[in-house]
Protein backbone atom coordinates (compact mmCIF):
# COMPACT_ATOMS: atom_id res chain seq x y z
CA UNK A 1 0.00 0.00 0.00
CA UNK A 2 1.42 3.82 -0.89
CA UNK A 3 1.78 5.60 1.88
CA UNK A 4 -0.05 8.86 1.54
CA UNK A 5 0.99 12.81 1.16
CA UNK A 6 -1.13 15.79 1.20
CA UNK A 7 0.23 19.19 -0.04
CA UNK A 8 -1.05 22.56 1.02
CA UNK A 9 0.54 25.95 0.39
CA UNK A 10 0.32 29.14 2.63
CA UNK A 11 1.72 31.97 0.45
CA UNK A 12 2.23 33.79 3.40
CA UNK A 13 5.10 37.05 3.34
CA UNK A 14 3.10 39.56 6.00
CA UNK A 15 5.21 37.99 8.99
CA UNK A 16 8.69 38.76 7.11
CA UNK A 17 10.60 41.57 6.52
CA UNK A 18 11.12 41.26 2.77
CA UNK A 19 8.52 40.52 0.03
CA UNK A 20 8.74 37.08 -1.75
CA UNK A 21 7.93 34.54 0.33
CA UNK A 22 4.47 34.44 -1.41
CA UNK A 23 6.06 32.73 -4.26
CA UNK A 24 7.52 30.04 -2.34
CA UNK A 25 4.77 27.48 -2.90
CA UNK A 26 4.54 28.41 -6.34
CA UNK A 27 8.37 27.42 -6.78
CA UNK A 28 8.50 24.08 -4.79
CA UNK A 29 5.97 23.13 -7.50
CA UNK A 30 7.31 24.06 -10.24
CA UNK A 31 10.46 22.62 -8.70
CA UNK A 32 8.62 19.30 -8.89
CA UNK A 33 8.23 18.53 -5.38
CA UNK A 34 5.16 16.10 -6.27
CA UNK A 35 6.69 14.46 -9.02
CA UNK A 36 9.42 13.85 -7.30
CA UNK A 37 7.60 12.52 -4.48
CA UNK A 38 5.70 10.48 -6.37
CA UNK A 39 8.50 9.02 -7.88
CA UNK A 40 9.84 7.33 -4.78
CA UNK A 41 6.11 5.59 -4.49
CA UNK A 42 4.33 8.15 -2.57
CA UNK A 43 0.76 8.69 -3.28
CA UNK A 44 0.68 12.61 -3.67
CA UNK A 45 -2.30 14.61 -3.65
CA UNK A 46 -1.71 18.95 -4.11
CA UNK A 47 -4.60 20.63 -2.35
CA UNK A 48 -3.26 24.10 -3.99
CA UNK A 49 -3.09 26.85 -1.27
CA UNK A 50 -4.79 28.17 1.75
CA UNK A 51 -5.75 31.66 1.37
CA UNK A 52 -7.16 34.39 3.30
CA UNK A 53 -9.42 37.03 2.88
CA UNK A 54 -8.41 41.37 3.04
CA UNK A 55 -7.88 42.00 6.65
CA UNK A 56 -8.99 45.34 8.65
CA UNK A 57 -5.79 46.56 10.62
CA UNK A 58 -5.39 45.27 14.01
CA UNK A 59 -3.30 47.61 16.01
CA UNK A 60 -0.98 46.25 19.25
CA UNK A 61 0.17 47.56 22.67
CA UNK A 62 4.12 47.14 21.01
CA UNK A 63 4.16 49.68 18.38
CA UNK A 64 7.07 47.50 16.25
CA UNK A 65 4.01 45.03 15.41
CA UNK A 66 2.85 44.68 12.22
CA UNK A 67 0.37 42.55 9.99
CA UNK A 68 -1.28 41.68 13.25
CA UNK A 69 -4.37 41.21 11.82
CA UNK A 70 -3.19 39.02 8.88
CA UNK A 71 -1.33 36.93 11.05
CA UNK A 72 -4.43 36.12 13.27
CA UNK A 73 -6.44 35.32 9.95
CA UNK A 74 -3.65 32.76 8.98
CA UNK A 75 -3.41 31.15 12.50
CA UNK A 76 -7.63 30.37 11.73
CA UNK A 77 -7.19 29.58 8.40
CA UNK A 78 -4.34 26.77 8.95
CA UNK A 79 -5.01 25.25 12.10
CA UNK A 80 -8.09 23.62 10.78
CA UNK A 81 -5.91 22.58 7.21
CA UNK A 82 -2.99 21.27 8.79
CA UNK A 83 -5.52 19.33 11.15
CA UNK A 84 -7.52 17.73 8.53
CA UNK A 85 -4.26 17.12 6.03
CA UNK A 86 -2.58 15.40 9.11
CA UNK A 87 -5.79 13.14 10.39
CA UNK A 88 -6.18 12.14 6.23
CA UNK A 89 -2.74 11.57 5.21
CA UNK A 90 0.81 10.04 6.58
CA UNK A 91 2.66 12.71 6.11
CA UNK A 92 1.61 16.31 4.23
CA UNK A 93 3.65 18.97 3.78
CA UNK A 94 2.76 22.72 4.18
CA UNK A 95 4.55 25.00 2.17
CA UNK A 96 5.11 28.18 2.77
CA UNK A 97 5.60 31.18 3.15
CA UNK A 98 7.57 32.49 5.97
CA UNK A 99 7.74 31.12 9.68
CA UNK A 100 4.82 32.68 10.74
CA UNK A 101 3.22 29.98 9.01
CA UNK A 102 3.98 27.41 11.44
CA UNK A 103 2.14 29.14 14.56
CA UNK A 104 -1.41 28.01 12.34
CA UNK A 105 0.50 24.32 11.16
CA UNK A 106 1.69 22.98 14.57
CA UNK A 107 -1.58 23.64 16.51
CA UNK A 108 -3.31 21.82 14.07
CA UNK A 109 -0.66 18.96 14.17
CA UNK A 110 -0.93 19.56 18.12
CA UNK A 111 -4.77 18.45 18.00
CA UNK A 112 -4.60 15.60 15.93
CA UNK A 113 -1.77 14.45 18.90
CA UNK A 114 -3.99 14.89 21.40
CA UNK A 115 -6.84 12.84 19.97
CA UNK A 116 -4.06 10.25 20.02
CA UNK A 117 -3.79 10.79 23.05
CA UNK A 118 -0.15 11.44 22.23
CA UNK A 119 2.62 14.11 22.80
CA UNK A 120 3.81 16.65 19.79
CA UNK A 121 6.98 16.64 19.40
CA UNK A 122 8.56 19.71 17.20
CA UNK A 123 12.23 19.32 15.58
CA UNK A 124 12.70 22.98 14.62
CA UNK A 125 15.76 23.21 12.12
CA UNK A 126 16.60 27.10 12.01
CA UNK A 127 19.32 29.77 12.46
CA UNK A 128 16.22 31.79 14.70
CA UNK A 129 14.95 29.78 17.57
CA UNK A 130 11.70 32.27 17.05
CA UNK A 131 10.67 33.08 21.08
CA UNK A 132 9.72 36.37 20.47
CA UNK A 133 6.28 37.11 21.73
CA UNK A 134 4.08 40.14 20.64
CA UNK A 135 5.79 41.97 23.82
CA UNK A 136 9.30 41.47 23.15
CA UNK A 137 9.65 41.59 19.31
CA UNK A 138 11.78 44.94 18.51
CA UNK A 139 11.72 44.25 15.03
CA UNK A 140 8.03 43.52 14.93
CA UNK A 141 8.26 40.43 11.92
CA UNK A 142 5.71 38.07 13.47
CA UNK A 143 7.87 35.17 11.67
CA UNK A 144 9.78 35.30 14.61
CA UNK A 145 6.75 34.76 17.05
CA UNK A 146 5.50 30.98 16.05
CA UNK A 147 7.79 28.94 19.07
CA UNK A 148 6.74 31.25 21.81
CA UNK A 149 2.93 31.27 20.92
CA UNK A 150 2.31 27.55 20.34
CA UNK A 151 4.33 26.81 23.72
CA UNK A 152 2.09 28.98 25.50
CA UNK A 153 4.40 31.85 26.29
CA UNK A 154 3.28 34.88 28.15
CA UNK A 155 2.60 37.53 25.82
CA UNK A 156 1.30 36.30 22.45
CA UNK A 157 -2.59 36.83 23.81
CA UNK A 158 -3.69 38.64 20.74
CA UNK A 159 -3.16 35.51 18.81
CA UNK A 160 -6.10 33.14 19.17
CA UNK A 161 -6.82 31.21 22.08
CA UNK A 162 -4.17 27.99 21.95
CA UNK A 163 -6.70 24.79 22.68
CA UNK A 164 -3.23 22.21 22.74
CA UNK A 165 0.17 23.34 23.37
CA UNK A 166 3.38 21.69 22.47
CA UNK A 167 5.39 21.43 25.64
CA UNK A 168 8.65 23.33 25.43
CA UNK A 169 10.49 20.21 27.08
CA UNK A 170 9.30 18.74 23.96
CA UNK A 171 11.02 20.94 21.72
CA UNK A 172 14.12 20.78 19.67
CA UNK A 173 16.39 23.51 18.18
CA UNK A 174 18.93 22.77 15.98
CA UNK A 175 21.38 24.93 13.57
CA UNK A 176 20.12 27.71 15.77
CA UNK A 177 23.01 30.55 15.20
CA UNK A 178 21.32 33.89 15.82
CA UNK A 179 19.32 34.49 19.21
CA UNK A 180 18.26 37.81 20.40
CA UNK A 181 18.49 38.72 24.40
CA UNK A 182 14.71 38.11 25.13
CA UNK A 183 14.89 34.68 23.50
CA UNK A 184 18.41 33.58 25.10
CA UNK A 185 16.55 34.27 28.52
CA UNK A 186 13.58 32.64 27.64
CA UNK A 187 15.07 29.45 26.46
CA UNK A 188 17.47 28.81 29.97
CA UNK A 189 13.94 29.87 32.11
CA UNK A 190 12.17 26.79 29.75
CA UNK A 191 14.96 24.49 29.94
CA UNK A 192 14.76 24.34 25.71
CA UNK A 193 16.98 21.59 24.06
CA UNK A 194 18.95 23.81 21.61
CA UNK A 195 22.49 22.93 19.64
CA UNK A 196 23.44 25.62 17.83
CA UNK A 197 26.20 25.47 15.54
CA UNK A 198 29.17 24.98 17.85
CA UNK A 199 27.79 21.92 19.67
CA UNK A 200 27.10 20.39 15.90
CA UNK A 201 30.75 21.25 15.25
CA UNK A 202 31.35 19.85 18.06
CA UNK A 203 29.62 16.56 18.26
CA UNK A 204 28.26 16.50 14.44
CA UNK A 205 24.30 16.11 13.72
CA UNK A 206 23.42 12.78 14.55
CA UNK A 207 24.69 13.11 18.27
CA UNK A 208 21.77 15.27 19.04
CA UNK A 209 19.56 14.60 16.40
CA UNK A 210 19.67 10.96 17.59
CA UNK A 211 19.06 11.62 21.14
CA UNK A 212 15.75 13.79 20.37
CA UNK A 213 14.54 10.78 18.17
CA UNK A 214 15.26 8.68 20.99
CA UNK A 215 13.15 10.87 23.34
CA UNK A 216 10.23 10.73 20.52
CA UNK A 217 10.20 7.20 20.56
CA UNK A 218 10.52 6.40 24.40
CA UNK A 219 7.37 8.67 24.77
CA UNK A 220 5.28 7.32 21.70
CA UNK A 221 4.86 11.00 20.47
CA UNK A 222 3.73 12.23 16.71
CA UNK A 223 6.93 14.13 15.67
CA UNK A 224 6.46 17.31 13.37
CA UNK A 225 9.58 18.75 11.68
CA UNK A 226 9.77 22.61 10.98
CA UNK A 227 12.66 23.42 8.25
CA UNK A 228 13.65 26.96 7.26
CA UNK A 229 15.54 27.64 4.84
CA UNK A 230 18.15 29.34 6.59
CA UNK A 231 19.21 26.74 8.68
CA UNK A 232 21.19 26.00 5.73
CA UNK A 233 24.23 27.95 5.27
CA UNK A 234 23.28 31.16 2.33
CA UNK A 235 26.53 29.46 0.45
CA UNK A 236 24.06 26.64 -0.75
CA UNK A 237 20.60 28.35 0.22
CA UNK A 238 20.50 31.62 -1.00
CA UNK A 239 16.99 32.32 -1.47
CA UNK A 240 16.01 33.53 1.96
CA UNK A 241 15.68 37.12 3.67
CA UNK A 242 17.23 36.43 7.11
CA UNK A 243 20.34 34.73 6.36
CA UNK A 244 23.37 34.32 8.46
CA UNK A 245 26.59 32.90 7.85
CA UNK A 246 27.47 29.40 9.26
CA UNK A 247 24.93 26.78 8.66
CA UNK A 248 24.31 23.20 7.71
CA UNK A 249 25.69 21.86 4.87
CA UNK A 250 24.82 19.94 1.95
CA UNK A 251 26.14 17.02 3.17
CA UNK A 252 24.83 17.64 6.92
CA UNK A 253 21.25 18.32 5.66
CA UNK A 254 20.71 15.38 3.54
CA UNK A 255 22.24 13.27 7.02
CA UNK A 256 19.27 14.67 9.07
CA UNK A 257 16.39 14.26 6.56
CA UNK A 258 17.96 10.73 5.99
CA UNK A 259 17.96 9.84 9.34
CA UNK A 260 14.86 11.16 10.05
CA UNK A 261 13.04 9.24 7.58
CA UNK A 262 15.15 5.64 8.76
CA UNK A 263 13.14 6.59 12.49
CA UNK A 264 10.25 5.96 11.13
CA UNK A 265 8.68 8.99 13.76
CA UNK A 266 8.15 12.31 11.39
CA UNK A 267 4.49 12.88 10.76
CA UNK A 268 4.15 16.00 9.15
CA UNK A 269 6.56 18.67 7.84
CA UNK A 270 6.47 21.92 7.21
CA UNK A 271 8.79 23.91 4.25
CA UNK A 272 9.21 27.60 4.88
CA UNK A 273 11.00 31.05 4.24
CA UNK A 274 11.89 30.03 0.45
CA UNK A 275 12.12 33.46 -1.34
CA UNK A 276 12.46 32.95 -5.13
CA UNK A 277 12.48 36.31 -5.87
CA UNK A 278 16.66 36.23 -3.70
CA UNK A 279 17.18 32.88 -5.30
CA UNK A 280 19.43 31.81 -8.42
CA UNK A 281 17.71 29.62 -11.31
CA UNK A 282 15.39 27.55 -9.00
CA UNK A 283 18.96 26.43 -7.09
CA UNK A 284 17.11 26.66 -3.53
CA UNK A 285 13.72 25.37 -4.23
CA UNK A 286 15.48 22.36 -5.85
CA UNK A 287 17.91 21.54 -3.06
CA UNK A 288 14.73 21.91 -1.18
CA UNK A 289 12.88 19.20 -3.48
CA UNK A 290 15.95 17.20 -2.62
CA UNK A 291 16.21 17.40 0.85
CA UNK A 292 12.34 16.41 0.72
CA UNK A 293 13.06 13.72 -0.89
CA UNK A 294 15.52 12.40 1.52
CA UNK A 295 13.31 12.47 4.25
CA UNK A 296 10.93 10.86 1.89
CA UNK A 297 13.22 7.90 1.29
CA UNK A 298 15.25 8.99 -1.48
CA UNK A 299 19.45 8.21 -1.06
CA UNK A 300 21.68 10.87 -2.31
CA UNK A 301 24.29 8.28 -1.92
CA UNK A 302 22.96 4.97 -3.28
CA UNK A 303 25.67 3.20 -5.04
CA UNK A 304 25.13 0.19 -7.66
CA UNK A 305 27.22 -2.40 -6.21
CA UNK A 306 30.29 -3.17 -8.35
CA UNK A 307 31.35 -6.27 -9.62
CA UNK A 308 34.86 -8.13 -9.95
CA UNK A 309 36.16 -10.57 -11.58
């Protein structure tokens, strides 16, 4: 029997700082992403893209804020999705978009986990561990807001009412290289598991990335993965609008998706930050397809055996 895949997109750019983002759906398909999917025996289904209607401003106590009100709409409009795409497939995708994205996609993976009567587990693979709440955001890019809201932080109460959190004990950070002061202090009061770059050049990926799967599986959880594009370094990525020197690899990034599909654990997955219009022919959204694909099943490094003799 195929295992199943739902696609939605979430053209999403009000929670980012540059404009582009809204194409990133757009390119992951014309990237192939189902196709390629398909190829490795998936059966695919593309729902198109979640969209929401013209929003009347919504104005906040912080000043810095903006797109409140479009935020709010997408946080309605893709909890329900990402709920029904998880109960009615094995693993869907949700493409975005920028990170605000996720504070709608998670919730919606969060309910489906507690009908299960299971824990969420979130693997958040990112240069921006994104704590901020409304209060503390100086910039006021509500990308950087999803972590702190689904966790249940103090502060995000304009967003709507959170009916399941993820527990922040159940959280994972890694390729985090970039952490402003109200999010360093927040993560040591929450205890957060977070390698950033130096403990992966320390220990490599799999030291941590194993240990979180192990976690996962001890507590029968439902794992969703969150993966921005600029957890990989700009060198190989450059179609994103927050980048910062220093991240994955090629090499490293096709060893996490890879090992993350061997666990058996991932559940859902969300794609987000890809900004065409900073890209170079297609180059990110394809290393994206391919890094997909690895998680999908796909081996960069398959070999045909040789023969002698």
């Amino acid at each position: 029997m195929h295992k199943s895949c739902l696609i939605l997109g979430a053209p999403i750019e009000t929670g980012a700082s540059q404009r582009g983002c809204i194409m990133g759906p757009a390119s992951l398909r014309t990237a192939g992403l189902s196709d390629t999917l398909a190829s490795l025996g998936w059966q695919v289904e593309d729902r198109g893209d979640v969209q929401i209607d013209a929003q009347t401003p919504v104005n906040d106590a912080n000043a810095a804020v903006h797109n409140l009100a479009e935020t709010i709409a997408w946080i309605n409009a893709l909890e329900p999705a990402a709920y029904e795409a998880t109960r009615n497939s094995d693993l869907p995708i949700f493409m975005g978009g920028d990170h605000s994205m996720s504070a709608g996609t998670v919730p919606g993976v969060a309910r489906v986990a507690a009908e299960e009567g299971r824990p969420l587990f979130v693997l958040w693979l990112d240069a921006h561990p994104d704590l901020h709440t409304l209060d503390t955001t100086e910039s006021g890019n509500l990308h950087g807001t999803p972590v702190a809201y689904f966790t249940g932080q103090a502060g995000c109460e304009a967003y709507p009412d959170l009916a399941h959190k993820v527990a922040p004990e159940n959280m994972c950070f890694i390729g985090i290289r970039s952490v402003d002061p109200a999010e360093e202090a927040r993560i040591k009061q929450l205890g957060m598991d977070v390698q950033d770059m130096r403990a992966i050049d320390e220990t490599g990926v799999l030291v941590p990335l194993r240990a979180f799967l192990d976690r996962v599986r001890a507590a029968n959880g439902r794992l969703h993965v969150s993966f921005d594009v600029d957890f990989l370094d700009p060198a190989i990525a450059p179609a994103v609008g927050t980048t910062v020197p220093g991240g994955a690899t090629f090499r490293e990034a096709h060893l996490i998706m890879e090992t993350l599909c061997d666990s058996g654990l991932v559940g859902s997955l969300d794609l987000v930050e890809l900004n065409p219009f900073l890209d170079e022919r297609g180059r990110t959204a394809k290393l994206l397809c391919d890094l997909t694909a690895s998680l999908f099943g796909r081996r960069v490094l398959d070999r045909m055996t040789r023969s002698f003799g």
